[in-house]
N, C-alpha and C. Protein backbone atom coordinates (compact mmCIF):
# COMPACT_ATOMS: atom_id res chain seq x y z
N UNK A 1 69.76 125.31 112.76
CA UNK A 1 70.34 124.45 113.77
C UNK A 1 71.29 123.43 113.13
N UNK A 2 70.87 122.87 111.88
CA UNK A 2 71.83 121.90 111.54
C UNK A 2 73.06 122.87 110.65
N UNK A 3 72.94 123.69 110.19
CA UNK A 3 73.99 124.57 109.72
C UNK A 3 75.10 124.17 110.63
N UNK A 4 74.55 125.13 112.06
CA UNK A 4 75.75 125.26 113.44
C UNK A 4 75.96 123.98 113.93
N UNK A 5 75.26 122.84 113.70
CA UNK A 5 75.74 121.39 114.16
C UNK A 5 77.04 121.32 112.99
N UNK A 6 76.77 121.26 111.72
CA UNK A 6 77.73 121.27 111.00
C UNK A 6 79.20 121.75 111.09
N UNK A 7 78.84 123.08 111.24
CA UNK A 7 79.96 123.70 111.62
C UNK A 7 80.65 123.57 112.42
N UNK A 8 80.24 123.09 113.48
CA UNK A 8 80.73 122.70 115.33
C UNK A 8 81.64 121.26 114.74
N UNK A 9 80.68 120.14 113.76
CA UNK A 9 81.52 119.29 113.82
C UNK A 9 82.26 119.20 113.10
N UNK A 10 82.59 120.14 111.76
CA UNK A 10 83.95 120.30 111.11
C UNK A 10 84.85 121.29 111.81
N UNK A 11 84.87 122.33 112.94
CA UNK A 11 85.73 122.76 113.64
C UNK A 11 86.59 121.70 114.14
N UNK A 12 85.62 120.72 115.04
CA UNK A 12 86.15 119.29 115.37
C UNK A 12 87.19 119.02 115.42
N UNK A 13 86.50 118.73 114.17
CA UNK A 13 87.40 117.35 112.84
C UNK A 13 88.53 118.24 112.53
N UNK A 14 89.04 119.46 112.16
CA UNK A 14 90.21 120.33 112.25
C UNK A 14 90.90 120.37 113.50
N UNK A 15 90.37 120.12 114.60
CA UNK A 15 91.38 120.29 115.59
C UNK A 15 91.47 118.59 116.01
N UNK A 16 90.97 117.73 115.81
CA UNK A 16 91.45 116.08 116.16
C UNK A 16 92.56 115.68 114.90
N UNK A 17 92.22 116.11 113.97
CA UNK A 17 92.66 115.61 112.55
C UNK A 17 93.68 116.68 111.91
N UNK A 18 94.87 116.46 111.72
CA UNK A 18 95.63 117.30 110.71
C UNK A 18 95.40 117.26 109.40
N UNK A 19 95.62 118.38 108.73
CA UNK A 19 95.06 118.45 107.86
C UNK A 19 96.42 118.17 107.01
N UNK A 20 96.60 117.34 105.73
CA UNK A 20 97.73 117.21 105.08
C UNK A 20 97.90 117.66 103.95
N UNK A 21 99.01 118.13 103.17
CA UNK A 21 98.94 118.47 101.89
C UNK A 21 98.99 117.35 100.65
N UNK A 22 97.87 117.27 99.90
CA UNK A 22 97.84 116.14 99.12
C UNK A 22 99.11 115.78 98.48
N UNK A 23 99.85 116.79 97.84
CA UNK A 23 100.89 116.49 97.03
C UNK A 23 101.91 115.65 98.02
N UNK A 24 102.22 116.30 99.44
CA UNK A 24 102.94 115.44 100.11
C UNK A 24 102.83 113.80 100.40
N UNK A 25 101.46 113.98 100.79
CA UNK A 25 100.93 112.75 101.00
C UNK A 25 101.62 111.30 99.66
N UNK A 26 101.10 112.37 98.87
CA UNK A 26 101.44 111.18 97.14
C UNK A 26 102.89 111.35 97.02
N UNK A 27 103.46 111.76 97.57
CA UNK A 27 105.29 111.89 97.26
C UNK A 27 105.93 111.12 98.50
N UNK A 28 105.07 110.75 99.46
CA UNK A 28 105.32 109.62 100.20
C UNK A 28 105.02 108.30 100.00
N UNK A 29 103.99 108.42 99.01
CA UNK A 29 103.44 107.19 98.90
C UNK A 29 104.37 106.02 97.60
N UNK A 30 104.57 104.73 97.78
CA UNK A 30 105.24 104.17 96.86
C UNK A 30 104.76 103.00 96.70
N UNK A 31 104.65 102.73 95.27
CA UNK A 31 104.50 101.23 94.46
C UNK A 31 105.14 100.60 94.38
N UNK A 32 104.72 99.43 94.77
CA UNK A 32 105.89 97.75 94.71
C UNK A 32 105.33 96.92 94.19
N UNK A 33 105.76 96.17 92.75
CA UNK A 33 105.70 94.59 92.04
C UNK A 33 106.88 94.18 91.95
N UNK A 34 106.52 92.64 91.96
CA UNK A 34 107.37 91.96 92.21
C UNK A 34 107.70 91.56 90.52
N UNK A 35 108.61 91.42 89.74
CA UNK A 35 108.84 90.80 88.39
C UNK A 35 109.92 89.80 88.72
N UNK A 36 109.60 88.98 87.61
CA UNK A 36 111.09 88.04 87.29
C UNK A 36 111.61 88.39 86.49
N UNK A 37 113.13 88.42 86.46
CA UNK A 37 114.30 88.62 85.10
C UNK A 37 114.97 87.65 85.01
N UNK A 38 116.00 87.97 84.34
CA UNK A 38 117.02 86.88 84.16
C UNK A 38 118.52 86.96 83.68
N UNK A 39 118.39 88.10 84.56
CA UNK A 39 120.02 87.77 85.72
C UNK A 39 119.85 89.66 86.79
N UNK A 40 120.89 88.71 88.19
CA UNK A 40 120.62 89.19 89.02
C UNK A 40 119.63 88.20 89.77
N UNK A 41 120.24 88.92 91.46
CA UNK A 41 119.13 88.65 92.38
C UNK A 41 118.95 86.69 92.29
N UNK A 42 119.93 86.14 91.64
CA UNK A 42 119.74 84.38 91.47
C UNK A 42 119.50 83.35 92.59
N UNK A 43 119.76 84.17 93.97
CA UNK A 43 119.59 83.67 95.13
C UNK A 43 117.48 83.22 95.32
N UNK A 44 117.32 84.54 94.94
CA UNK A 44 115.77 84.38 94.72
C UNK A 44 115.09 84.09 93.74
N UNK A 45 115.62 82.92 93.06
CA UNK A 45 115.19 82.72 91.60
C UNK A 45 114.73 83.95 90.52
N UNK A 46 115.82 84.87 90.68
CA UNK A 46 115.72 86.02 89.47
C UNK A 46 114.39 86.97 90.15
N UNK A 47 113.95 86.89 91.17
CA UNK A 47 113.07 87.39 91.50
C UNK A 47 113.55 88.71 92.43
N UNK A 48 112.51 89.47 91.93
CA UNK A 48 112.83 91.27 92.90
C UNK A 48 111.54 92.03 92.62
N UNK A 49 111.75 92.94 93.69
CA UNK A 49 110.46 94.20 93.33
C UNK A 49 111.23 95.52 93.06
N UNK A 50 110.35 96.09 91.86
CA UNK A 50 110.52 97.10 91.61
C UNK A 50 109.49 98.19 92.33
N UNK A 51 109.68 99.54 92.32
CA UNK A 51 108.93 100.79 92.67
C UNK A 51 108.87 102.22 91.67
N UNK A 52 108.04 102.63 92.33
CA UNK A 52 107.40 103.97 91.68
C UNK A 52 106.72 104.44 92.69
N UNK A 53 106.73 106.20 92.11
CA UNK A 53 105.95 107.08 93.34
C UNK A 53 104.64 106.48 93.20
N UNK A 54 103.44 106.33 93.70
CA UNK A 54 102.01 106.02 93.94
C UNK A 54 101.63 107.29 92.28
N UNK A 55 101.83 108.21 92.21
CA UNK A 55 101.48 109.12 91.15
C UNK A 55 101.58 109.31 89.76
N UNK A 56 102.68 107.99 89.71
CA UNK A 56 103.41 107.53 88.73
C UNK A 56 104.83 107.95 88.33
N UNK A 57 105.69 107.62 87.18
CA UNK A 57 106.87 107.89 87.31
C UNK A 57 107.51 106.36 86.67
N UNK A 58 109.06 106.70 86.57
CA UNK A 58 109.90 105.40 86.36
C UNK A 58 110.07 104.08 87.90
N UNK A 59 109.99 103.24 87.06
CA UNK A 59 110.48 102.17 87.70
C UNK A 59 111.26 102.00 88.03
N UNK A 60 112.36 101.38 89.35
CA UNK A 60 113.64 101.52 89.73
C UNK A 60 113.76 99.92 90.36
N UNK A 61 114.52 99.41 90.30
CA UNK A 61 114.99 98.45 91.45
C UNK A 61 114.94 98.42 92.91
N UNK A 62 114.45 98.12 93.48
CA UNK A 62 113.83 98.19 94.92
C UNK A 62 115.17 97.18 95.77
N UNK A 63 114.84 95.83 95.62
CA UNK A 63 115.36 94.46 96.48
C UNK A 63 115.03 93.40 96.01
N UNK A 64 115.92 92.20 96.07
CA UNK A 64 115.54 91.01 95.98
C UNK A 64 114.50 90.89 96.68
N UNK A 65 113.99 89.48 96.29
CA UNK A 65 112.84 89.33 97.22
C UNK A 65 111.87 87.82 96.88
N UNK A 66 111.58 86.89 97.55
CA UNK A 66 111.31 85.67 97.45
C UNK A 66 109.71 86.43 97.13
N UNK A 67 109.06 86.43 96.11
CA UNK A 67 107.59 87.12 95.95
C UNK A 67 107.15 85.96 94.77
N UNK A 68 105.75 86.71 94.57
CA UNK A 68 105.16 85.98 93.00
C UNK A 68 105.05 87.26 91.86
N UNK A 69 105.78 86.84 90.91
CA UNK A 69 105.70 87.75 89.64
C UNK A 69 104.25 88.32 89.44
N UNK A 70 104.19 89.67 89.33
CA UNK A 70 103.19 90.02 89.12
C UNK A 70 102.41 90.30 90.21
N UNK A 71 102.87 89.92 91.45
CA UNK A 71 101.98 90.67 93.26
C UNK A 71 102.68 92.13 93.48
N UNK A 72 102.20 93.08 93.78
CA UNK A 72 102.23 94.54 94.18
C UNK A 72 101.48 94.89 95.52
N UNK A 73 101.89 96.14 95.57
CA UNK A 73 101.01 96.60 96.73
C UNK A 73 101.95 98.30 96.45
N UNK A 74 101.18 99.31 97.71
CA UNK A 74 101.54 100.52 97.48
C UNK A 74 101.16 100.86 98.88
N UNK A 75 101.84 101.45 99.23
CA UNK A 75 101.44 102.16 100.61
C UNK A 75 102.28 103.51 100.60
């Protein structure tokens, strides 16, 4: 009985829920910190965020940005 409960509720969960491909998922996903330099961006006291895929990879220039050196996030 709990087998076919099982089964009933991962049929479910396949038809409410799409199923995604991980690799996509992580090739959407992107990393943001904020660093200070020194030059560029002088409007925001030298301040900007850089990015990267969530999977890793090079760093690139993102945007100025009024932040604190060293705050990130990734979504």
């Amino acid at each position: 009985m709990l087998t076919r409960l099982e089964g009933l509720g991962s049929r479910m969960l396949d038809l409410l829920v799409p199923r995604v491909d991980a690799s996509a998922a992580e090739a959407a996903c992107m990393c943001y910190q904020c660093v200070q330099g020194s030059s560029g961006c002088a409007a925001t006291g030298y301040r900007w965020y850089r990015k990267q895929p969530c999977g890793g990879g090079t760093w690139v220039f993102d945007r100025c940005a009024n932040c604190s050196p060293g705050a990130g996030y990734c979504f």
